[in-house]
Protein backbone atom coordinates (compact mmCIF):
# COMPACT_ATOMS: atom_id res chain seq x y z
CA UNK A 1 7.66 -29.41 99.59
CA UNK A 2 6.85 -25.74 98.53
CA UNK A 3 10.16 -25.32 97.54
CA UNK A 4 9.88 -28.01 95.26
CA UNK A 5 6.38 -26.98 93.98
CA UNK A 6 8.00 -23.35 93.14
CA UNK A 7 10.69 -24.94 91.59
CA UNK A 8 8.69 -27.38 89.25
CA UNK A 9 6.56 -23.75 88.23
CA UNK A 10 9.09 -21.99 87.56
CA UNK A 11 10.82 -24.82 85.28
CA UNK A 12 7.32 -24.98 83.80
CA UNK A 13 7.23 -21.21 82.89
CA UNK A 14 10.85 -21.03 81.45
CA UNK A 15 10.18 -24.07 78.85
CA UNK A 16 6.92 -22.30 77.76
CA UNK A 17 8.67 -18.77 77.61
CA UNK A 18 11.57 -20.99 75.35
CA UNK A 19 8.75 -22.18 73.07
CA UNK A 20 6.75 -19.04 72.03
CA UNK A 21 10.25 -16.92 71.87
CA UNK A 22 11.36 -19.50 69.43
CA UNK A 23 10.93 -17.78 65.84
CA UNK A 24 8.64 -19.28 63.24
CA UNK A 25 11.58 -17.93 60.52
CA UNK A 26 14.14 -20.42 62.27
CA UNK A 27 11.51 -23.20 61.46
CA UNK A 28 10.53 -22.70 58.12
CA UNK A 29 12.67 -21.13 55.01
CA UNK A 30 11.69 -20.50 51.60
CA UNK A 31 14.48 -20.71 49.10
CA UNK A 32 14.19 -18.76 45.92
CA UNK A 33 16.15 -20.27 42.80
CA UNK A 34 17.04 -18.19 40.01
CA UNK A 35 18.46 -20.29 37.51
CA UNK A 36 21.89 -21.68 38.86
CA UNK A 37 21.39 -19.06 41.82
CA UNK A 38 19.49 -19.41 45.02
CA UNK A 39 18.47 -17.24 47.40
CA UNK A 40 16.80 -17.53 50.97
CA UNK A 41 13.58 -15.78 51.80
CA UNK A 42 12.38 -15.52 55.52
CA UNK A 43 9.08 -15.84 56.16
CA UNK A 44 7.23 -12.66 57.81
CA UNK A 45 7.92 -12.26 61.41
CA UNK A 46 5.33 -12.30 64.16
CA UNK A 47 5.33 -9.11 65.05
CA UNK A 48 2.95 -9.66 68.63
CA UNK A 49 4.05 -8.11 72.05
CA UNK A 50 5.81 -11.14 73.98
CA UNK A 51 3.19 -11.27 76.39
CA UNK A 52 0.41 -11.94 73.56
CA UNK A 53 2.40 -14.97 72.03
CA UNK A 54 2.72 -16.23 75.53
CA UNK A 55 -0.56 -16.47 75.94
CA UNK A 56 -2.15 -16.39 72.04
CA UNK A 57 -3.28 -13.16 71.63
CA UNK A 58 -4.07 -11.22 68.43
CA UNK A 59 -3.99 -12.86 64.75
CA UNK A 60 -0.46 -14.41 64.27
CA UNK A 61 0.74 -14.57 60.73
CA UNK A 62 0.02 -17.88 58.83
CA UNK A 63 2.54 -21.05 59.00
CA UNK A 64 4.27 -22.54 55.77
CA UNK A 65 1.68 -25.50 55.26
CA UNK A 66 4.56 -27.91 56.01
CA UNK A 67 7.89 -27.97 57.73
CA UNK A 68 11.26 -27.47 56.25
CA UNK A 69 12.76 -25.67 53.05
CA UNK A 70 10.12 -24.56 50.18
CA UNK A 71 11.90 -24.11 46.81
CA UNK A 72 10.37 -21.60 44.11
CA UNK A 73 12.00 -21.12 40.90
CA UNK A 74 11.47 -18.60 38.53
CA UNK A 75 13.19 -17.43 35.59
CA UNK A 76 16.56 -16.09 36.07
CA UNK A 77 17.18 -11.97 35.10
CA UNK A 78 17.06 -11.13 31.58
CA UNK A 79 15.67 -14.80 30.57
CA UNK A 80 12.73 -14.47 28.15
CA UNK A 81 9.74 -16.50 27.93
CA UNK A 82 8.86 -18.90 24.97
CA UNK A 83 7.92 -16.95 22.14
CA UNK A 84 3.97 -17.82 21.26
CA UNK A 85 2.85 -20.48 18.84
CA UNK A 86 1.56 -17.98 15.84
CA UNK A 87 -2.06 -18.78 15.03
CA UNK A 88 -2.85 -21.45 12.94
CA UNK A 89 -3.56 -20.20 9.12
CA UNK A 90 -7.75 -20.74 8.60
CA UNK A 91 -8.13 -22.03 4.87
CA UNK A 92 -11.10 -20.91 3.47
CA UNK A 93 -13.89 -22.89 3.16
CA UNK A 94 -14.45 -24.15 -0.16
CA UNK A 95 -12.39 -22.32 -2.11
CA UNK A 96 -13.07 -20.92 -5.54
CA UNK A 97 -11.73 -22.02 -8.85
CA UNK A 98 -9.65 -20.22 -10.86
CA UNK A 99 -11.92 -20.22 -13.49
CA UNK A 100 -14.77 -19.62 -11.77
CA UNK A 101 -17.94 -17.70 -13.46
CA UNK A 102 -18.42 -14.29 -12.07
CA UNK A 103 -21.76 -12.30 -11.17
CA UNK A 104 -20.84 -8.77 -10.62
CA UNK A 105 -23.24 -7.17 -8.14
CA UNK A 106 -23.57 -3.34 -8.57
CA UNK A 107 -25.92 -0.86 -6.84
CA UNK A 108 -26.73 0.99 -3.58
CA UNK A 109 -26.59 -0.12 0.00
CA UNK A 110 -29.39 -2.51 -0.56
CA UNK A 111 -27.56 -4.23 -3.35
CA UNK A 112 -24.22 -4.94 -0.85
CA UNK A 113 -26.48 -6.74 1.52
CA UNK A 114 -27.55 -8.79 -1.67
CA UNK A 115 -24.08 -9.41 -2.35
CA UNK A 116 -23.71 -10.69 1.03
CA UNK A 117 -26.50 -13.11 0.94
CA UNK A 118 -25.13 -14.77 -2.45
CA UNK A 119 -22.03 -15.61 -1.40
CA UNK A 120 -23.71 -17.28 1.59
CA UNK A 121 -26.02 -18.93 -1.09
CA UNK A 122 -22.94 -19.88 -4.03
CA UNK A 123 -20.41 -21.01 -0.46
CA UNK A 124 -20.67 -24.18 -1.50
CA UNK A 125 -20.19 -23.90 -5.56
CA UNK A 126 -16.40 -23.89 -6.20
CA UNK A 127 -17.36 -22.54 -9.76
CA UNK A 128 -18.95 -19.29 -9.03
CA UNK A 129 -17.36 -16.58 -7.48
CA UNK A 130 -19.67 -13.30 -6.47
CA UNK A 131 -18.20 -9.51 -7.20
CA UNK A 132 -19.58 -7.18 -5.26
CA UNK A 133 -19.97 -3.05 -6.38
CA UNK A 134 -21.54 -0.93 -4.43
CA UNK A 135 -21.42 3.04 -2.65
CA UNK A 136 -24.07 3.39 -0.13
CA UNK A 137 -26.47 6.60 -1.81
CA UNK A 138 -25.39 5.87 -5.06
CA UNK A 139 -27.36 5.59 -8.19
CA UNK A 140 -28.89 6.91 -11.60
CA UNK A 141 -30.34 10.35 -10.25
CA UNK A 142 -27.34 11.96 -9.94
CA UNK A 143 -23.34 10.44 -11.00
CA UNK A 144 -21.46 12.23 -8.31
CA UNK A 145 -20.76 9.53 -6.46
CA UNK A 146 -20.18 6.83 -9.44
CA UNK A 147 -20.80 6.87 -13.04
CA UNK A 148 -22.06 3.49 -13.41
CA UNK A 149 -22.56 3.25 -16.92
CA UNK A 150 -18.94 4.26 -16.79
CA UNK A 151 -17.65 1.58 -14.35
CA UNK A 152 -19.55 -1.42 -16.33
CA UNK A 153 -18.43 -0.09 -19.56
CA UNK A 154 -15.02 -0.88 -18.29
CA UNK A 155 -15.44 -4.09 -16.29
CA UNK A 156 -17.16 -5.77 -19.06
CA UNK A 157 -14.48 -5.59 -21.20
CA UNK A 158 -11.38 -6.48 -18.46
CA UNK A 159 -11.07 -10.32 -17.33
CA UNK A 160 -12.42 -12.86 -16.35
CA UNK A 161 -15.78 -10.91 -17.88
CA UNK A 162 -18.79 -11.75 -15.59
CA UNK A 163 -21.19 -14.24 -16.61
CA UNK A 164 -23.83 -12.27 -15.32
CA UNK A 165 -24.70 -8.49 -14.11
CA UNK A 166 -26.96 -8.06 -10.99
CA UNK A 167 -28.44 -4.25 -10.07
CA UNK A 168 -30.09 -2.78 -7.36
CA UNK A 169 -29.95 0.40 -8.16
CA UNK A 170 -32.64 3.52 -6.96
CA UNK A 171 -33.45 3.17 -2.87
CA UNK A 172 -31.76 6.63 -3.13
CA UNK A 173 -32.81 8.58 -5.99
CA UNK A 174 -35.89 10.28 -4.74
CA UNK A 175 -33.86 14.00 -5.58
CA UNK A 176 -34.01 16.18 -8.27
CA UNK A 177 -31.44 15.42 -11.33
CA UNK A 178 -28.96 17.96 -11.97
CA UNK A 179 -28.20 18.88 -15.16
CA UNK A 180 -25.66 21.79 -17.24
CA UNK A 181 -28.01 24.22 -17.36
CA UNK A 182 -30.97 23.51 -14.88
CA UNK A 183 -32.26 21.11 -12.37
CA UNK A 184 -34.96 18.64 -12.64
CA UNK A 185 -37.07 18.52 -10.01
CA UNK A 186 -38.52 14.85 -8.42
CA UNK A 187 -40.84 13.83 -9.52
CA UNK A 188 -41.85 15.16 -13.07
CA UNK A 189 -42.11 13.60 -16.38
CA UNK A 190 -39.15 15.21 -17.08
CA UNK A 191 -37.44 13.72 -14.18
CA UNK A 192 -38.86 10.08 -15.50
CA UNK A 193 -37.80 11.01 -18.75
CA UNK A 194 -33.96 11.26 -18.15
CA UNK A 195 -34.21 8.50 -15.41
CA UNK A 196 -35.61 6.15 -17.68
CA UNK A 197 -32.42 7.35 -20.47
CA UNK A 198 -29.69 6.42 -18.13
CA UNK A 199 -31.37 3.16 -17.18
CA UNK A 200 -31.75 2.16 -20.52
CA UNK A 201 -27.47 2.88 -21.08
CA UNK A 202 -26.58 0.39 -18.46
CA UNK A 203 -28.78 -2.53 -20.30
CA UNK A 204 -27.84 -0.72 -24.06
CA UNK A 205 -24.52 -1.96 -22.19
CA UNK A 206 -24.63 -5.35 -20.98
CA UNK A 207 -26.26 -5.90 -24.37
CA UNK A 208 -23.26 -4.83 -26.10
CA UNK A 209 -21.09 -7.12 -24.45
CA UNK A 210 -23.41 -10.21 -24.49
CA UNK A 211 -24.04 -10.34 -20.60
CA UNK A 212 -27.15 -10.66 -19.15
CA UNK A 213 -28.44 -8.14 -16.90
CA UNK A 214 -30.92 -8.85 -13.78
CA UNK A 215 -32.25 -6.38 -12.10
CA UNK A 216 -33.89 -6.36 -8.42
CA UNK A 217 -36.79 -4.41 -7.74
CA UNK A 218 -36.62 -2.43 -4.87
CA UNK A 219 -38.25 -3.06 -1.35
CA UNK A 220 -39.91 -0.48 1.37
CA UNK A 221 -38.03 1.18 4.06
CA UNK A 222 -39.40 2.48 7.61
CA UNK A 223 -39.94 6.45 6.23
CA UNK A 224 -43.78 6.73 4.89
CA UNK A 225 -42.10 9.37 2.70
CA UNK A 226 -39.25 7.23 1.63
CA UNK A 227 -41.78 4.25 0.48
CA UNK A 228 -43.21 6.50 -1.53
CA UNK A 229 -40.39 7.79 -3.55
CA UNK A 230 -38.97 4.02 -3.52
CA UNK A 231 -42.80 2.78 -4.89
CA UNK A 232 -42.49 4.97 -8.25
CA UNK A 233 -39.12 4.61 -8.66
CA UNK A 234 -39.45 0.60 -8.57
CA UNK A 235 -42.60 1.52 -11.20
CA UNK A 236 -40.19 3.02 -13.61
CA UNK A 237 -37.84 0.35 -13.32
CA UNK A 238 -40.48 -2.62 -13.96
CA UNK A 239 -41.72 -1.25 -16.84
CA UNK A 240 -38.17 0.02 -18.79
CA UNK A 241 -36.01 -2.87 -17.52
CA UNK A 242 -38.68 -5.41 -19.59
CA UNK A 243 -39.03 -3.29 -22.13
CA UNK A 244 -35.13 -3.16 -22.83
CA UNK A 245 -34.64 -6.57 -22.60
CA UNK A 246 -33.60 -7.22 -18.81
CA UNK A 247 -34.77 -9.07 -16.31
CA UNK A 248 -36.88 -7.83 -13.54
CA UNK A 249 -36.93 -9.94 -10.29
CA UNK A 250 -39.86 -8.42 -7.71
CA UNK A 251 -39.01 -8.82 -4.35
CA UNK A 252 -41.62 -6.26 -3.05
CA UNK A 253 -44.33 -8.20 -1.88
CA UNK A 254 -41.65 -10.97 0.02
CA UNK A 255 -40.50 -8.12 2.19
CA UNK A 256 -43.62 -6.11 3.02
CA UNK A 257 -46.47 -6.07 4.59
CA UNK A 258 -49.97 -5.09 2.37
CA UNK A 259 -47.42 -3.15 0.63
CA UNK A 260 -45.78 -1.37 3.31
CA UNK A 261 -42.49 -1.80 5.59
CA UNK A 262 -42.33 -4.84 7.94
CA UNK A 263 -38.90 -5.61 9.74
CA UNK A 264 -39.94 -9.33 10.68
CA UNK A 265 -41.08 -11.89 8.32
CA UNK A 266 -40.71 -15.43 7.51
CA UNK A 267 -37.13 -16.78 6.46
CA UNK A 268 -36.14 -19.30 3.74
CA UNK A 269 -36.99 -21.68 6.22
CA UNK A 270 -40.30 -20.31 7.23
CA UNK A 271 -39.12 -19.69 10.91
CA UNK A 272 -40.54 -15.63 11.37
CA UNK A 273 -37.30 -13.94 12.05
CA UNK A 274 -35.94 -10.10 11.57
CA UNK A 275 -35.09 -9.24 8.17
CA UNK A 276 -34.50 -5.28 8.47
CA UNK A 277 -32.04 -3.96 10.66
CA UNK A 278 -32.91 -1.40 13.54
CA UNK A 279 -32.37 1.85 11.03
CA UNK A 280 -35.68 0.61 9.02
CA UNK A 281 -33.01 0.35 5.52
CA UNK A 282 -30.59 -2.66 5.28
CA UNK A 283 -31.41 -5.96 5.88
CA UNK A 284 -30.04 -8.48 8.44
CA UNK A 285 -27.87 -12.10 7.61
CA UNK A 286 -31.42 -13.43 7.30
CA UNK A 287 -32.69 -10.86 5.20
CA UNK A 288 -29.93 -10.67 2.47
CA UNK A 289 -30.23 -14.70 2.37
CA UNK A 290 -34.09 -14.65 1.81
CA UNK A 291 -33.51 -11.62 -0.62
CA UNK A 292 -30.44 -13.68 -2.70
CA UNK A 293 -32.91 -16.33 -2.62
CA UNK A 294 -34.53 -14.43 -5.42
CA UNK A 295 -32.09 -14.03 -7.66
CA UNK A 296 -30.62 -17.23 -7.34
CA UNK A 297 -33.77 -18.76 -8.93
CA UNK A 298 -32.94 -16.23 -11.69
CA UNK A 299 -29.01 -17.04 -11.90
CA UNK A 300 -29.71 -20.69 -12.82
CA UNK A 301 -30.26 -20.54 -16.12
CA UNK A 302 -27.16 -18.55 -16.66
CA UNK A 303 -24.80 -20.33 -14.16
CA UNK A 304 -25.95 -23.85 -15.58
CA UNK A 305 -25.34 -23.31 -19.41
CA UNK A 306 -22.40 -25.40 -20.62
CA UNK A 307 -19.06 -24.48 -19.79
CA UNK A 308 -18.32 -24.53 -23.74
CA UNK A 309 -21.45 -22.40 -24.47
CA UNK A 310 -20.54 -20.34 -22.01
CA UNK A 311 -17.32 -19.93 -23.42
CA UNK A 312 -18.27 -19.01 -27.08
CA UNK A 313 -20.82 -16.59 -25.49
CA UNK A 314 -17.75 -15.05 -24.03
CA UNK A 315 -16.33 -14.44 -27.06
CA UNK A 316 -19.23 -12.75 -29.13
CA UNK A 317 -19.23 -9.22 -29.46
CA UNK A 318 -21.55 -7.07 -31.14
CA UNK A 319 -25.17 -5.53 -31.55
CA UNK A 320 -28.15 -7.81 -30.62
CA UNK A 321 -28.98 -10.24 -27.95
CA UNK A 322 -27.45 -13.54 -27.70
CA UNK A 323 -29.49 -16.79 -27.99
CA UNK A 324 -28.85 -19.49 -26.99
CA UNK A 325 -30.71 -22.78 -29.42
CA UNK A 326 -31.03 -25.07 -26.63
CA UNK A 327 -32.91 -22.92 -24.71
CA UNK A 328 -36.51 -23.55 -24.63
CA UNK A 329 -37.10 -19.69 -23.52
CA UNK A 330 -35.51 -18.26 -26.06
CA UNK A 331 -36.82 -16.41 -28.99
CA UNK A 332 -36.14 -13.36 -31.17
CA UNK A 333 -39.64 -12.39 -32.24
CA UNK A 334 -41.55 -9.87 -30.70
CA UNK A 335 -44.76 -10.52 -32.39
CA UNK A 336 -47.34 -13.62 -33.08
CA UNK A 337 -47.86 -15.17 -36.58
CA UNK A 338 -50.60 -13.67 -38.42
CA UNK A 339 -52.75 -15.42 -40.97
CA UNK A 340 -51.04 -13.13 -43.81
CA UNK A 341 -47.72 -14.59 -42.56
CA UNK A 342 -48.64 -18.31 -43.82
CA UNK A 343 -48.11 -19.28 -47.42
CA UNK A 344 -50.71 -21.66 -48.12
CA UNK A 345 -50.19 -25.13 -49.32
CA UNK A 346 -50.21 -26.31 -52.72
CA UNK A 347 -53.05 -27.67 -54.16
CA UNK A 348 -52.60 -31.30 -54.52
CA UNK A 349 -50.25 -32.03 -51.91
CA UNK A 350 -50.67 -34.00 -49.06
CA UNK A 351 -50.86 -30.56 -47.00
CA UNK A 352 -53.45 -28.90 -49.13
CA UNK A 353 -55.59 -32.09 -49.10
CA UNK A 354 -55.09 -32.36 -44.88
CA UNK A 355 -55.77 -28.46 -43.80
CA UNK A 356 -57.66 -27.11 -46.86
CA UNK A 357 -60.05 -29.70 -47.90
CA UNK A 358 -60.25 -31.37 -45.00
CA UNK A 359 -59.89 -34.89 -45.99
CA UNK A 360 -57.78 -37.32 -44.23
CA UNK A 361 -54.81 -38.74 -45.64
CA UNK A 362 -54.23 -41.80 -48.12
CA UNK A 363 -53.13 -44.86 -46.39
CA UNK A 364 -50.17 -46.45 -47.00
CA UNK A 365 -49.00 -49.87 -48.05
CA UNK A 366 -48.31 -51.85 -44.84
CA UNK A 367 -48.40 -49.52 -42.13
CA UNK A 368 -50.85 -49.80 -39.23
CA UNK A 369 -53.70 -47.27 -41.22
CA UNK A 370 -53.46 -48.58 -43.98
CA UNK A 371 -57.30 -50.50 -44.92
CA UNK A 372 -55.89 -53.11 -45.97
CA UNK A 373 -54.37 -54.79 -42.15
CA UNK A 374 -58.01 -53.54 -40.72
């Protein structure tokens, strides 16, 4: 009987030695196919001293999840992958017509922000196309960096001609004016003096060529100093772009606050939102909208005349303003009537018998005055 209990343990023992000698690689395989070729992987061996798999020792490595071959193709050498689908083209929205009226924006930074928010404001009007000019410091102090009486001398006369000029022109001409033989210092009445001269080419301009001019007022920055400058420059501008036959558009008071900087403010929608950006100077998305906002109410009255008027207005060339008959705004005197002006009725008439003497005027036959039907 202990025989046969030794025996039964030692049968016992060799069947369990069998079992954890047995390799987890002649189990499971992993076949690799490349293409029309395959390949065999083995699985990573259990490393463990014999003794620690006997009796489940240590960390062994994972199992396959399940039993038998698992097949993993990939791409065979040298095969390349599907070229990408190119991006899809992205029409523009609303896209202009060919013969779409053009409003040339020229100026400083401040006037390629205002640029920016019309052609938010005209996205949706097929038949007006915005133009933008502009060079950052640029502007009538000093032509180094463009000669703008120059530049619209020549685009007013190359095609499609713009239906309409817009300026903002000055945030950066607080410096002396350079001239031949000396330098003008800012500010002076000298200064003013030539300022005011090369304002008064660019609308002498615009004039010439039968466009109309607008120009924006300028608007306070962060600098104390800088407001300053920008508040008598904006003066000389008020007062010589009327005068000259332009039009003025104040945006001042819209973007300040009792006449000085603000960077937050109510937008075109009345929710209080930032209008200047961070360097105290150019404005935000919201800004430039709220500030085209401005001179869109100005633009209508241009952008809405007839496309035939418009067209003959195209064509006219010459000294003199332009006038248009239907509109109600229009006129080319500069002064009221005087008495001296009237040539007084004729004694006799209907008139003189009406305004002079004072009488009223004779019936007549069958109409509803007459004294007769009363």
């Amino acid at each position: 009987m202990p025989f046969r209990r030794a025996k039964a343990l030692t049968v016992l023992v060799v069947a369990t030695l069998i079992a954890a000698g047995t390799p987890l690689h002649a189990q499971h395989r992993i076949i690799v196919q490349r293409g029309a070729a395959t390949e065999q992987a083995e699985p990573p061996r259990d490393n463990r001293p014999f003794l620690m798999r006997l009796f489940g020792l240590g960390q062994p490595e994972p199992a396959p999840p399940t039993a038998g071959a698992k097949i993993i193709k990939v791409p065979p050498p040298g095969q390349q992958r599907k070229a990408a689908r190119p991006p899809a083209v992205v029409k523009p929205q609303n896209p202009k017509n060919d013969d779409a009226r053009v409003v040339l924006v020229i100026g400083d930074r401040l006037a390629a922000d205002l640029g920016r928010g019309l052609d938010v404001a005209y996205a949706d009007r097929p038949d007006v196309r915005i133009e933008t000019k502009t060079v950052d410091d640029a502007g009538l102090a000093t032509t180094d960096d463009t000669n703008w009486k120059a530049f619209l001398q020549k685009r007013l006369t190359d095609k499609p001609r713009p239906a309409a000029v817009v300026a903002m022109i000055g945030r950066a001409d607080g410096r002396p004016i350079d001239l031949p033989d000396r330098t003008v210092e800012f500010p002076s009445p000298e200064w003013e003096t030539i300022y005011k001269a090369r304002l008064n080419e660019l609308t002498r301009v615009a004039r010439e060529h039968a466009v109309p001019l607008l120009w924006v007022g300028l608007v306070p920055v962060a600098s104390p100093q800088a407001t300053n400058d920008i508040t008598y420059i904006d003066g000389v501008i008020r007062v010589e772009a009327n005068e000259k036959g332009a039009t003025y558009i104040d945006v001042w008071e819209p973007f300040s606050q009792n006449g000085a900087f603000v960077a937050s403010g109510p937008d075109l929608d009345g929710q209080v939102r930032q209008l200047r950006l961070k360097d105290g100077v150019g404005f935000t998305r919201s800004g430039a909208r709220k500030l085209a906002f401005y001179v869109q109410q100005n633009l209508g009255t241009v952008l809405n005349v007839a496309a035939e008027t418009a067209s003959l207005m195209q064509q006219i060339s010459g000294d003199g303003p332009v006038l248009v008959l239907n509109d109600p705004a229009a006129t080319g005197e500069d002064k009221l009537i005087a008495s001296t002006d009237l040539v007084p009725p004729k004694p006799g008439s209907a008139l003189h018998r009406l305004v002079v003497e004072g009488l009223p005027l004779e019936p007549v036959a069958g109409r509803f005055d007459s004294a007769a039907l009363r």
